[in-house]
Protein backbone atom coordinates (compact mmCIF):
# COMPACT_ATOMS: atom_id res chain seq x y z
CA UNK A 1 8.70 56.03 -31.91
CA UNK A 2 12.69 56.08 -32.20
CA UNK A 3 13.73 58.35 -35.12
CA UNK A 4 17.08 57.68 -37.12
CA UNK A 5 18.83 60.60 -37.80
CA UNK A 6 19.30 61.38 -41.57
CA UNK A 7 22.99 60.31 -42.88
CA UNK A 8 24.34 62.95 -44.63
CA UNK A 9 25.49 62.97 -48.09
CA UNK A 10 29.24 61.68 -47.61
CA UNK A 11 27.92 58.48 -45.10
CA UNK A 12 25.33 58.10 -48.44
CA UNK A 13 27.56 58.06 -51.40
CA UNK A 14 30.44 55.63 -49.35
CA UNK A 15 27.53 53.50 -48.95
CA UNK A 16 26.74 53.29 -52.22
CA UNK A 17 30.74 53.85 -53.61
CA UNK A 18 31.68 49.89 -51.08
CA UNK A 19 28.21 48.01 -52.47
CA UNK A 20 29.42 49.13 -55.87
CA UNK A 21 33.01 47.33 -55.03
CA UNK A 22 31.22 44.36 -53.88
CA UNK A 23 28.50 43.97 -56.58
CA UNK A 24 31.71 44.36 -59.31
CA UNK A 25 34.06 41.55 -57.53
CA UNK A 26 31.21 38.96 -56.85
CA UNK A 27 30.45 39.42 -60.54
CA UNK A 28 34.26 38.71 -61.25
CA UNK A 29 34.10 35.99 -59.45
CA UNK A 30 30.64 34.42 -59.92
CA UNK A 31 30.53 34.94 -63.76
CA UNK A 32 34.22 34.81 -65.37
CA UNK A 33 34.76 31.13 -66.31
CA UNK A 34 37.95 29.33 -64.47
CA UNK A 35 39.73 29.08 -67.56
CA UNK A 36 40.08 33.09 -68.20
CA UNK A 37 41.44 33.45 -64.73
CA UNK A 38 43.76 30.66 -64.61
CA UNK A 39 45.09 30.73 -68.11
CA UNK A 40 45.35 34.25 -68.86
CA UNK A 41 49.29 34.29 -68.91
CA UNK A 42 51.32 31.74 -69.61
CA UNK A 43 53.52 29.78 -67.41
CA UNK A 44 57.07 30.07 -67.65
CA UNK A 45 57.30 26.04 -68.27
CA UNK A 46 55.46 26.59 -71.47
CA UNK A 47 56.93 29.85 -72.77
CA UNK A 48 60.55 27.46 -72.88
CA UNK A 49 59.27 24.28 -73.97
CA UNK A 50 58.48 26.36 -77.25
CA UNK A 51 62.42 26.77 -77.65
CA UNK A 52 63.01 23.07 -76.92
């Protein structure tokens, strides 16, 4: 039987560390509706058609 050497602590918590990065930006992108993303600052074109 092959054994797998044991990763150490550091290989461990980067592990853990990148699928915490990738869990957080699929949620941002899987659950925050289109409007928040696309509408969260207003275009320029808007801002001075206020002043028209």
């Amino acid at each position: 039987m092959i054994q797998i050497p044991e990763p150490s602590e550091t290989t461990l918590l980067s592990i853990i560390a990148v699928g915490f990065c990738i869990l957080h930006i699929l949620t941002f992108v899987f659950l925050m509706p289109p409007s928040a993303t696309r509408t969260a600052a207003p275009s320029l074109e808007k801002a001075l058609a206020l002043y028209d």
